[in-house]
Protein backbone atom coordinates (compact mmCIF):
# COMPACT_ATOMS: atom_id res chain seq x y z
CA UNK A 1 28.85 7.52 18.58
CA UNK A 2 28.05 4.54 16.40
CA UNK A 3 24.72 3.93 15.12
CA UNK A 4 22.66 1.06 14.22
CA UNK A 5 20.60 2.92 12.04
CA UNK A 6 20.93 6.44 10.23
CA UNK A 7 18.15 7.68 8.32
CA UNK A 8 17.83 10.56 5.69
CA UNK A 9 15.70 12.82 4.39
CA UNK A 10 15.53 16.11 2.55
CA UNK A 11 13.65 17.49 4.49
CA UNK A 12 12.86 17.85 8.23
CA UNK A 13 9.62 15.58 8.50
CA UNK A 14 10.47 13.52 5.46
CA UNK A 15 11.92 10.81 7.94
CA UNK A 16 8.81 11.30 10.20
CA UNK A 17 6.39 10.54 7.60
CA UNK A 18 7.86 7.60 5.68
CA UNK A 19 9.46 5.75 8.43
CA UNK A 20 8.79 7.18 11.73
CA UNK A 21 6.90 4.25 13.19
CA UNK A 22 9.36 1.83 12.39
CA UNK A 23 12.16 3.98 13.92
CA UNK A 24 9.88 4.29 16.99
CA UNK A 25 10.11 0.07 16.75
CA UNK A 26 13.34 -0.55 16.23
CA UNK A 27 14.09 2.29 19.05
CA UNK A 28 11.74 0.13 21.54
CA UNK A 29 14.05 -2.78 20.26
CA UNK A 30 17.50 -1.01 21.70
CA UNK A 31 18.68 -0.08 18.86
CA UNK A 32 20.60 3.30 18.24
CA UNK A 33 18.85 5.63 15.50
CA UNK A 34 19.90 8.96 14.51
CA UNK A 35 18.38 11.09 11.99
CA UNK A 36 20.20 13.42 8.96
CA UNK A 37 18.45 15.98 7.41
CA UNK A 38 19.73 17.39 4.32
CA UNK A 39 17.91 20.96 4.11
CA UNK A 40 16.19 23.18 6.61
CA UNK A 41 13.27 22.98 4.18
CA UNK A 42 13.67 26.93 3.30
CA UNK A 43 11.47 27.14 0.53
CA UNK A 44 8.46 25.27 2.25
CA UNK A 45 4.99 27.21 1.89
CA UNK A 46 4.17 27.83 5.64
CA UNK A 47 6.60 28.46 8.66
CA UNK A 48 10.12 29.02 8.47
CA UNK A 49 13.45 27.14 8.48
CA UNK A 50 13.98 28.21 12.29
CA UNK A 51 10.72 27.05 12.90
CA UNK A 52 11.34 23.92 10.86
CA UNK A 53 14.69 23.28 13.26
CA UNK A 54 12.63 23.93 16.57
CA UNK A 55 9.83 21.20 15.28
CA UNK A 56 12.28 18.71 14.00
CA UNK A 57 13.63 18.83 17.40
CA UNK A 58 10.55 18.25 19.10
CA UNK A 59 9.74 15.40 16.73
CA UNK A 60 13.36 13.31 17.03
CA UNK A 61 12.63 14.15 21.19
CA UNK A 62 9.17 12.06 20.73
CA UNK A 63 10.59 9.41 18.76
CA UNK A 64 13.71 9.08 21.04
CA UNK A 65 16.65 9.19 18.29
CA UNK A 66 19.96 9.05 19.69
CA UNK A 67 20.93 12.53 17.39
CA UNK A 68 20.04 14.50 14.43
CA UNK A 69 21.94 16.57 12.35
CA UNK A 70 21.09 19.06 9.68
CA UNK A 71 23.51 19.75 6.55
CA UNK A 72 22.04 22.87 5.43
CA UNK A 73 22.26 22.03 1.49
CA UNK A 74 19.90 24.28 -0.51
CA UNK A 75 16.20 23.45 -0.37
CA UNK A 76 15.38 22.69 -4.17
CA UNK A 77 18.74 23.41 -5.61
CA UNK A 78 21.17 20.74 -3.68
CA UNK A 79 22.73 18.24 -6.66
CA UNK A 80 23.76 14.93 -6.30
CA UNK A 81 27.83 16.20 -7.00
CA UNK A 82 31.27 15.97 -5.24
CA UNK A 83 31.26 17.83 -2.48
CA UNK A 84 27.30 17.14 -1.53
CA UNK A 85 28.69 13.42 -1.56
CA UNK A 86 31.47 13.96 0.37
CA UNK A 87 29.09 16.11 3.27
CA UNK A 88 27.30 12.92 3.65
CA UNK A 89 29.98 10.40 3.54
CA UNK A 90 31.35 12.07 6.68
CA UNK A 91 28.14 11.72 8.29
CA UNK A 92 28.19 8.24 7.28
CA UNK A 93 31.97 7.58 8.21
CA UNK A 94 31.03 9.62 11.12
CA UNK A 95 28.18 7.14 12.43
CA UNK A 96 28.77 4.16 11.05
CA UNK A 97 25.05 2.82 10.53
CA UNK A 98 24.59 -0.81 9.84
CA UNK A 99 21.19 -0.02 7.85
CA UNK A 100 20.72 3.96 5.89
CA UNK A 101 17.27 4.76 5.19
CA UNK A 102 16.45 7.87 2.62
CA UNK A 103 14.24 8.99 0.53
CA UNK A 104 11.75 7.16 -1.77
CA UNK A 105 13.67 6.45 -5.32
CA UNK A 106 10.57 8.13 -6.96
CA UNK A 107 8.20 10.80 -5.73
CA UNK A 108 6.10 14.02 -6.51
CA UNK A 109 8.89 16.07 -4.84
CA UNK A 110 12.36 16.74 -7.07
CA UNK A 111 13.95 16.65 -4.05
CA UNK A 112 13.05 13.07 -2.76
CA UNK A 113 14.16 11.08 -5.42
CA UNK A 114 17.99 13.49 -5.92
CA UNK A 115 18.18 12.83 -2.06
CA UNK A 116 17.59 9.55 -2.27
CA UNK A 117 19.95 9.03 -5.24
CA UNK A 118 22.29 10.95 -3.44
CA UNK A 119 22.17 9.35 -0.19
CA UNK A 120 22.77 5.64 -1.90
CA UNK A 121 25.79 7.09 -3.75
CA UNK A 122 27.34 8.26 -1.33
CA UNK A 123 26.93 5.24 0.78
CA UNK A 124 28.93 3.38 -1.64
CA UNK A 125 31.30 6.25 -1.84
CA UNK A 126 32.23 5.61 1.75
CA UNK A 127 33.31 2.52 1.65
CA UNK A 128 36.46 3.50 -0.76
CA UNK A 129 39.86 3.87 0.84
CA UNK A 130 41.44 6.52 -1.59
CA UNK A 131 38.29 8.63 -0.67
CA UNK A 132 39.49 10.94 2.36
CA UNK A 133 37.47 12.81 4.65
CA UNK A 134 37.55 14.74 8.12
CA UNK A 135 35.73 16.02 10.80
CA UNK A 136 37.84 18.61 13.37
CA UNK A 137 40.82 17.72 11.86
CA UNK A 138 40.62 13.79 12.76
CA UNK A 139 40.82 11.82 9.32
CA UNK A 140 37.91 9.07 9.33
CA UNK A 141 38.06 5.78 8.45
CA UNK A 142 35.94 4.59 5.33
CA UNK A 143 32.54 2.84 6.31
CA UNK A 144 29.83 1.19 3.76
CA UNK A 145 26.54 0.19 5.52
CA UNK A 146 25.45 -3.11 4.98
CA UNK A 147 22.17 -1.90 3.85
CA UNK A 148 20.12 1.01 2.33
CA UNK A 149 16.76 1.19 2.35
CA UNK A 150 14.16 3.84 1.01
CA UNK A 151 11.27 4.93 2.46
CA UNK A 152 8.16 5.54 0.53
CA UNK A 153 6.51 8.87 0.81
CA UNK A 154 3.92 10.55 -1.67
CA UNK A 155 3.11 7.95 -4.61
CA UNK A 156 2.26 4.56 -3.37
CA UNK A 157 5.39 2.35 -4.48
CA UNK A 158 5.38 -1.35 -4.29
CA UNK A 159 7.48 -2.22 -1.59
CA UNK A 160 10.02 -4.71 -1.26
CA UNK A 161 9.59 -5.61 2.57
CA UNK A 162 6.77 -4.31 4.96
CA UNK A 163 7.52 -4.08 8.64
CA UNK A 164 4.42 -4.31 11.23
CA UNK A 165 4.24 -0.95 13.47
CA UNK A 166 1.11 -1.69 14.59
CA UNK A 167 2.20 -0.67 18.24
CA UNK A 168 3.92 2.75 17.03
CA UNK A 169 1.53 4.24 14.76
CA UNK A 170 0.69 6.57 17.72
CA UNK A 171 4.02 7.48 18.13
CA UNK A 172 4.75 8.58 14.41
CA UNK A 173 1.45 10.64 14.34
CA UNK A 174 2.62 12.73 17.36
CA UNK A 175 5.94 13.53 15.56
CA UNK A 176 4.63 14.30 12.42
CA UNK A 177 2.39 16.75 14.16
CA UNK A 178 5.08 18.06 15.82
CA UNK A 179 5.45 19.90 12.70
CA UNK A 180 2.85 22.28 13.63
CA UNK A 181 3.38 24.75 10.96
CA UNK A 182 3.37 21.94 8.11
CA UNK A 183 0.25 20.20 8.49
CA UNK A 184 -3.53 20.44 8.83
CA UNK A 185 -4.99 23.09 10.91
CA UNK A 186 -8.21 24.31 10.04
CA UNK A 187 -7.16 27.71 11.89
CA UNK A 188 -4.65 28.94 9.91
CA UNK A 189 -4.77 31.79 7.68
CA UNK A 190 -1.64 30.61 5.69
CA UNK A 191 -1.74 29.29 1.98
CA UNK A 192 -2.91 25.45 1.81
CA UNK A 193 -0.47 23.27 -0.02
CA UNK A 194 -0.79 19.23 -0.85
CA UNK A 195 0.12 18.57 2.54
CA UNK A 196 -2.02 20.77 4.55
CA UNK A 197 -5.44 19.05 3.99
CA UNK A 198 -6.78 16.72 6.47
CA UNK A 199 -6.68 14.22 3.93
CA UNK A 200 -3.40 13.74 4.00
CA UNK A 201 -3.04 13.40 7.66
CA UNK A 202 -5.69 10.97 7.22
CA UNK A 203 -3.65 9.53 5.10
CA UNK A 204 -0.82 8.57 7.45
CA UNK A 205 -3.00 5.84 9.26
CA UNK A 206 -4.99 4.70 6.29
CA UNK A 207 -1.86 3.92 3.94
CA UNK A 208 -0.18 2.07 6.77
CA UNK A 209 -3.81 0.20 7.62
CA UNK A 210 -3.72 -0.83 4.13
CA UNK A 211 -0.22 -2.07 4.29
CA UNK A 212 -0.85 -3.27 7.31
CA UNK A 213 -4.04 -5.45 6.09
CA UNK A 214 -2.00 -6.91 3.39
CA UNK A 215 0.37 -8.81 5.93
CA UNK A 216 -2.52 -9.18 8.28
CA UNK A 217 -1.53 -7.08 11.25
CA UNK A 218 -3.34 -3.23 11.81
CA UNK A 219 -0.49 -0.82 10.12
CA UNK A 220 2.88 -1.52 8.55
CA UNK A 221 5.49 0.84 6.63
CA UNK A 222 7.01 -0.10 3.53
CA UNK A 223 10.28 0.27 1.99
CA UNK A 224 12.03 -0.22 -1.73
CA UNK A 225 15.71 -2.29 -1.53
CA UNK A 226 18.58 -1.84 -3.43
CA UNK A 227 19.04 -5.57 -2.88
CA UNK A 228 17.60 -9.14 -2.90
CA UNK A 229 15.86 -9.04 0.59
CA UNK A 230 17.24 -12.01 2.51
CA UNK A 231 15.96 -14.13 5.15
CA UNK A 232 17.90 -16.55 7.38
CA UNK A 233 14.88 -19.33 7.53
CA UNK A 234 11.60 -19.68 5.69
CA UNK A 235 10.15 -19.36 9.74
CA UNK A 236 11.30 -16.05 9.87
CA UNK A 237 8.64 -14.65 8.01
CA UNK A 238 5.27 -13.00 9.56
């Protein structure tokens, strides 16, 4: 199945909460989306990775992805090396996304910012001939996206490019929710983390208002490029 978009994340819900909404868009748009998660986020405070795997689900049903796939590298631990490349180029090869989006280039969590180096290496890493890879015992053919894009998740990056979700803001807070066991509930008896505060969950809609109010529309998302950010007319622009 080719893809017009594959995005990554460390984590189960990383994907959800920096780009959700504008998956939801670009989903609305007919475009194909598929999600990757690296870990089963083991070593999170509350739940479990089972859990983890039955919320994800639930969350890529309510934002209507195409797939999602989960490599199982080590919560904490995976390393941007050889063979964690090579897992990912075959997801890549596999796919064939015109656009990657992964993890922010710099955040609180160690694993966001090896992910997202990670991620963009190995997207380059797929494009190379004399790199061979296989999935059932059918060699792939060597695919580079034409562009990789990274979310931004705890620290408030500049962005390169905003997009307007104004109409799928909704959508992204019922699939971050989804992951019940993650995020506020003032009934829980299990240890609070960063993430468990209503604050933060507050946060989802007041980080993307202020984005939003920037560009003058009610909530955007924003993303960091690897690139110049090119436009085809000076009209094109919101």
């Amino acid at each position: 199945m080719k893809l017009d978009i594959l995005a990554f994340g460390a984590h189960p819900d990383d994907v959800e909460l920096g780009c959700g909404a504008t998956i939801a868009k670009e989903i609305a748009l007919g475009k194909k989306v598929g999600i990757v998660d690296l870990t089963r986020g083991e070593l999170g405070t509350r739940g479990s990775a089972d859990l983890r795997a039955t919320e994800a689900k639930n969350a890529a049903d309510i934002l209507g992805v195409s797939v999602r796939e989960n490599l199982g590298f080590a919560d904490g631990f995976f390393t941007n090396d050889k063979n964690h490349q090579l897992e990912i180029i075959k997801m890549i090869r596999k796919y064939q996304p015109e656009i990657v989006l992964c993890n922010s280039v710099k955040d609180r969590h160690i694993d966001h910012p090896k992910g997202s180096q990670l991620v963009s290496d190995a997207c380059f890493l797929s494009g190379l001939l004399k790199i061979e890879t296989s999935i059932g015992g059918k060699l792939q053919k060597q695919w580079r996206p034409k562009q990789v894009y990274h979310y931004i998740q705890w620290k408030n990056i500049e962005p390169d490019f905003v997009v307007d979700v104004s109409d799928y803001i909704d959508t992204k807070g019922k699939a971050v929710m989804a992951y019940a066991s993650q995020f506020f509930d003032p009934n829980s008896k299990e240890p609070e983390t960063p993430i468990t505060s209503k604050n933060f969950i507050d946060s989802i809609h007041y980080r993307a208002r202020d984005l939003g109010r920037l560009i003058n529309v009610d909530f955007a998302e924003g993303f960091t490029s690897e690139r110049y950010v090119a436009i085809e007319s000076l009209e094109k622009l919101i």
